[in-house]
PDB file of N, CA and C in Angstrom:
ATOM      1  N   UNK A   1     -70.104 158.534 160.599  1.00  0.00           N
ATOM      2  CA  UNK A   1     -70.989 159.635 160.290  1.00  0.00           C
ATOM      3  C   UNK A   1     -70.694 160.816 161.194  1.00  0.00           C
ATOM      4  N   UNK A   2     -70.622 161.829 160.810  1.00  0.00           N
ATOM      5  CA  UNK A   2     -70.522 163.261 161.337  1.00  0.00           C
ATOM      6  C   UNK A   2     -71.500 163.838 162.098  1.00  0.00           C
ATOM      7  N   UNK A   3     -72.609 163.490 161.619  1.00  0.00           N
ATOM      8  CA  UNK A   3     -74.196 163.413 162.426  1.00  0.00           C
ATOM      9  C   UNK A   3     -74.482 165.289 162.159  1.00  0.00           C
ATOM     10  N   UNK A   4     -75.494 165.637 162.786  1.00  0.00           N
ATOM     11  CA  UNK A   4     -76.105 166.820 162.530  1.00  0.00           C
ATOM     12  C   UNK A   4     -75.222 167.887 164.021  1.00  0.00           C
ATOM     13  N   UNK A   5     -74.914 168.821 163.087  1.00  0.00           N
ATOM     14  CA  UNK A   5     -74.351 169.550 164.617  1.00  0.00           C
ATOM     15  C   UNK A   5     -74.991 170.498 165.159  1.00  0.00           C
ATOM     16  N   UNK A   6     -75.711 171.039 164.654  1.00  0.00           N
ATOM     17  CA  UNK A   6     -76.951 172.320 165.413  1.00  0.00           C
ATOM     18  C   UNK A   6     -78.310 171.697 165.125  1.00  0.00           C
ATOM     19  N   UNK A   7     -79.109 172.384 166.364  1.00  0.00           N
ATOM     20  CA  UNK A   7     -80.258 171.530 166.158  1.00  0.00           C
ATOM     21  C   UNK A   7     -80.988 172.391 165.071  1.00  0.00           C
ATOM     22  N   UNK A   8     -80.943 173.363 164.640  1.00  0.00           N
ATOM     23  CA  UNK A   8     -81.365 174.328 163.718  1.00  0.00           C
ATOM     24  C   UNK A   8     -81.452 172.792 162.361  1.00  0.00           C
ATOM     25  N   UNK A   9     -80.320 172.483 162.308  1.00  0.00           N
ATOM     26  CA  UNK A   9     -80.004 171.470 161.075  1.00  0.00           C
ATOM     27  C   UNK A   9     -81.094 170.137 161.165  1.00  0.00           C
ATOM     28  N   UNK A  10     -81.187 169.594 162.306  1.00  0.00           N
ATOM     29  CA  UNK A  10     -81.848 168.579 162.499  1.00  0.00           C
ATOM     30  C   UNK A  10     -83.324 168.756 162.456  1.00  0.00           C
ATOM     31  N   UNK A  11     -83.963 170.271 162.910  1.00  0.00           N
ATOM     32  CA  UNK A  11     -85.187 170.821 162.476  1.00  0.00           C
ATOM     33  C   UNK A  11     -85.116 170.817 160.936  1.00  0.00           C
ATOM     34  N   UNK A  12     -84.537 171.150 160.103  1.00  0.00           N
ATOM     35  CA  UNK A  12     -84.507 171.383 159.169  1.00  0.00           C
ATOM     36  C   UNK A  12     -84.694 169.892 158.296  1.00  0.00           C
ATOM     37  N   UNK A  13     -84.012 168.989 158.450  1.00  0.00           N
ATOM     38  CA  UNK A  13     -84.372 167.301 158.490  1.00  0.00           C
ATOM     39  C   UNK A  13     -85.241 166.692 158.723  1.00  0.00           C
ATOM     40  N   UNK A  14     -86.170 166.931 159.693  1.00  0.00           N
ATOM     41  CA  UNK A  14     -87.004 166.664 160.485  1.00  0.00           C
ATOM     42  C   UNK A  14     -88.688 167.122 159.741  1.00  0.00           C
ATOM     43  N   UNK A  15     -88.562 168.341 159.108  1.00  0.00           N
ATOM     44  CA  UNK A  15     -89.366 169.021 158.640  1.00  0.00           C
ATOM     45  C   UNK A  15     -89.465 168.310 157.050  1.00  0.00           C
ATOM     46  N   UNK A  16     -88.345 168.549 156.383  1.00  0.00           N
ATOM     47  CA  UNK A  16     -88.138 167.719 155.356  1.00  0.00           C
ATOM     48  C   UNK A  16     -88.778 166.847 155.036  1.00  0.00           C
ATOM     49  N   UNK A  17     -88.276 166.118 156.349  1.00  0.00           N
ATOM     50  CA  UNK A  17     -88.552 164.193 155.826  1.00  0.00           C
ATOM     51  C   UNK A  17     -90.103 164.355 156.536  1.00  0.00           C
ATOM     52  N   UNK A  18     -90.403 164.738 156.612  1.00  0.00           N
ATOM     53  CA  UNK A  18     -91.984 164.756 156.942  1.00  0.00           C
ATOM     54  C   UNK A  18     -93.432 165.547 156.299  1.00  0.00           C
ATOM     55  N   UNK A  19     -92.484 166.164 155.161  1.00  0.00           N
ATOM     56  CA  UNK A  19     -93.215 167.040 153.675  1.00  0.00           C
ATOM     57  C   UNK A  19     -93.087 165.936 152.864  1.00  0.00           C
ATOM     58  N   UNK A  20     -91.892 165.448 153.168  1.00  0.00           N
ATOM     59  CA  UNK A  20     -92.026 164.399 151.650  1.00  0.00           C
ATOM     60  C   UNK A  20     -92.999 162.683 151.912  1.00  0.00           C
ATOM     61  N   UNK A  21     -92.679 162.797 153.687  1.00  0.00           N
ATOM     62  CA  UNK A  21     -94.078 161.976 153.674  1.00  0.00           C
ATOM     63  C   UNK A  21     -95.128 161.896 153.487  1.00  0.00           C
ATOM     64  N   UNK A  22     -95.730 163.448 153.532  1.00  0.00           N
ATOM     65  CA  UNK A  22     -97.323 163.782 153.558  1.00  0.00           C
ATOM     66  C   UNK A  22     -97.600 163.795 152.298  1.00  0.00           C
ATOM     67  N   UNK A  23     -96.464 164.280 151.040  1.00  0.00           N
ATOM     68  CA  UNK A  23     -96.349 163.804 149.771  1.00  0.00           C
ATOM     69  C   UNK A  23     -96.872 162.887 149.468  1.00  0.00           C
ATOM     70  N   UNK A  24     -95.883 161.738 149.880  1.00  0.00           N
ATOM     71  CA  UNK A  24     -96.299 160.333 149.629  1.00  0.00           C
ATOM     72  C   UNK A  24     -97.708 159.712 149.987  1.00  0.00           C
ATOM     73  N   UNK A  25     -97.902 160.095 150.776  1.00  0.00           N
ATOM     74  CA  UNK A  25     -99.290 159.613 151.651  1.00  0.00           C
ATOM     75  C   UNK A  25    -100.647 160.434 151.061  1.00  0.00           C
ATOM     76  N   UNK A  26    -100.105 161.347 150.109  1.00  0.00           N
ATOM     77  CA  UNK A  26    -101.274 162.461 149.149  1.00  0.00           C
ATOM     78  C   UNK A  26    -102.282 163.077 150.414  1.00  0.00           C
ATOM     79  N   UNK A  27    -101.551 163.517 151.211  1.00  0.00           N
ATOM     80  CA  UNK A  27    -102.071 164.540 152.199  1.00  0.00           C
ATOM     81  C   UNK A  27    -102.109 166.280 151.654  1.00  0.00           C
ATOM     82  N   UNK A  28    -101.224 166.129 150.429  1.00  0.00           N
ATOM     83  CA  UNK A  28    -100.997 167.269 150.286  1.00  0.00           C
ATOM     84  C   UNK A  28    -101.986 167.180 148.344  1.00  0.00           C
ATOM     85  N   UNK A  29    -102.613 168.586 147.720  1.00  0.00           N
ATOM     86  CA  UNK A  29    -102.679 168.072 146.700  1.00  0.00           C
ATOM     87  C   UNK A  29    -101.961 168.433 145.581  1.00  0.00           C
ATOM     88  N   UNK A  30    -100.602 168.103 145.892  1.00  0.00           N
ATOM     89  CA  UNK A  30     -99.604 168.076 144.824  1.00  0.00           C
ATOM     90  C   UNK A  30     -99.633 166.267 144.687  1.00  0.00           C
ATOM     91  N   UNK A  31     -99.516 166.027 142.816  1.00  0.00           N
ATOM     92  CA  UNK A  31     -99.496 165.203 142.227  1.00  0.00           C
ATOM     93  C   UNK A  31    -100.375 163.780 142.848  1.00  0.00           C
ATOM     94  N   UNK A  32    -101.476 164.131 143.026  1.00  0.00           N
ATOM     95  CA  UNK A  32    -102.603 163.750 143.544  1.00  0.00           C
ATOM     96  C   UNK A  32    -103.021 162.388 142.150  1.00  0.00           C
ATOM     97  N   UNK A  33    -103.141 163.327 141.582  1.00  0.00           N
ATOM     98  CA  UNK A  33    -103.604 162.680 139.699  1.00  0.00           C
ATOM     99  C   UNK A  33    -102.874 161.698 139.160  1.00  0.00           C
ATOM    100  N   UNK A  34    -101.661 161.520 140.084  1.00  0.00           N
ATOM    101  CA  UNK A  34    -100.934 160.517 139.587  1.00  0.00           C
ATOM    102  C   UNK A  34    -100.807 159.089 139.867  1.00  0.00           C
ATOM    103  N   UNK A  35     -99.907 158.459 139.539  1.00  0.00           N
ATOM    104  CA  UNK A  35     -99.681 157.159 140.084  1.00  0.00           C
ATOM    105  C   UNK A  35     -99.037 156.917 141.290  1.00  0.00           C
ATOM    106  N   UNK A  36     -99.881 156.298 142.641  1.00  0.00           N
ATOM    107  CA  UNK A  36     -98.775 156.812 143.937  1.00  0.00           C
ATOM    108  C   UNK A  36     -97.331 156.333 143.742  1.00  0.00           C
ATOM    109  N   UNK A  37     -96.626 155.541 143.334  1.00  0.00           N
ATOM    110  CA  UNK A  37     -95.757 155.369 143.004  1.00  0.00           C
ATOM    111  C   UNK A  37     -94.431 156.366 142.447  1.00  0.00           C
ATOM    112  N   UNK A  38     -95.473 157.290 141.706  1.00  0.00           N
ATOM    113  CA  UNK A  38     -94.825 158.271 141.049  1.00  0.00           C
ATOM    114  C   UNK A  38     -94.921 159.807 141.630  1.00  0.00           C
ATOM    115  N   UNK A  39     -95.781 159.940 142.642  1.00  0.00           N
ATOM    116  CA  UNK A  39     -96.374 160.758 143.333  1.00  0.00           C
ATOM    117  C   UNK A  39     -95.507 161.490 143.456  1.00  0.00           C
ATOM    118  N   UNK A  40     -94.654 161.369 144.212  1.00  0.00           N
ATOM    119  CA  UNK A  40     -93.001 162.546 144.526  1.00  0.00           C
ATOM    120  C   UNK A  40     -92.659 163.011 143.513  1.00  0.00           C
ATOM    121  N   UNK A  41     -92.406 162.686 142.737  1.00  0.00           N
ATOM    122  CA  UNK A  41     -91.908 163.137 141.509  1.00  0.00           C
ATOM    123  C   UNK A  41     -92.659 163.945 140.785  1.00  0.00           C
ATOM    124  N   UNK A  42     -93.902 163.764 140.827  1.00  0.00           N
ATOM    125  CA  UNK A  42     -94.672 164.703 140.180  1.00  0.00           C
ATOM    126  C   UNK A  42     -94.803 165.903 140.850  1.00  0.00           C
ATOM    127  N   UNK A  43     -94.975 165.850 142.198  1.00  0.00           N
ATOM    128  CA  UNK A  43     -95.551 167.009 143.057  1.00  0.00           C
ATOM    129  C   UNK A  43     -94.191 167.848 142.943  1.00  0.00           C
ATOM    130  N   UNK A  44     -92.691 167.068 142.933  1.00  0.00           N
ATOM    131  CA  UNK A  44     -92.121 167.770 142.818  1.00  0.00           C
ATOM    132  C   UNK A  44     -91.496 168.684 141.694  1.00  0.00           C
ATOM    133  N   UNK A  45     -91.804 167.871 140.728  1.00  0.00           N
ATOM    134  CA  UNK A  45     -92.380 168.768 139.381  1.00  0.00           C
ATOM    135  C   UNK A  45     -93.062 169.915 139.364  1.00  0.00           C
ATOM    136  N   UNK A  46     -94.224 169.730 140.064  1.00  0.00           N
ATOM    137  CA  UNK A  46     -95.199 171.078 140.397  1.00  0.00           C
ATOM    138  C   UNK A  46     -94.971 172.000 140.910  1.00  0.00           C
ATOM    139  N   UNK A  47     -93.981 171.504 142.042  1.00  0.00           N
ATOM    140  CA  UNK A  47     -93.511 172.719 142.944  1.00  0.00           C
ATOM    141  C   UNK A  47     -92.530 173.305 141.978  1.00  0.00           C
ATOM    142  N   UNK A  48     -91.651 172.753 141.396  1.00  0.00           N
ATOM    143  CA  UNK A  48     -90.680 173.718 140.497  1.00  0.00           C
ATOM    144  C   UNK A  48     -91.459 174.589 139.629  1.00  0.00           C
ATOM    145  N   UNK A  49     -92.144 174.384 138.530  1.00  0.00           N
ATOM    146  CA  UNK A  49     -93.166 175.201 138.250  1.00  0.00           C
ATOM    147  C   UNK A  49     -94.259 176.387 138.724  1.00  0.00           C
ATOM    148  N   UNK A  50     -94.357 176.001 139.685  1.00  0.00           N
ATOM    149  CA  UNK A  50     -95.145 176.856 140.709  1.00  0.00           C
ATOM    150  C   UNK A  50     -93.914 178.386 140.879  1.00  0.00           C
ATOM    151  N   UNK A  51     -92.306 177.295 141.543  1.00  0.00           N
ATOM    152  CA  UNK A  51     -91.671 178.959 141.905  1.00  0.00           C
ATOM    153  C   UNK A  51     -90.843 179.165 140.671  1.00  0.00           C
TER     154      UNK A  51
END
């Protein structure tokens, strides 16, 4: 693995993987209505729509 070379990049990872947790965990209320299972997928549905 090549690994992350600026920490700019690893913020950027870091931030990421921790939106798509709060996702999952329905902290956020995107795709709330759904099945948690399916939860990501929906919210991220929403967000495309949204921009």
């Amino acid at each position: 693995m090549r690994g992350l070379k600026r920490l700019r990049s690893a913020q950027t990872i870091s931030v990421g993987h921790a939106f798509v947790q709060y996702i999952r965990r329905g902290h956020y209320e995107l795709g709330i209505d759904t099945d948690p299972h399916a939860r990501l997928k929906a919210a991220f549905t929403e967000l495309t729509l949204a921009i």
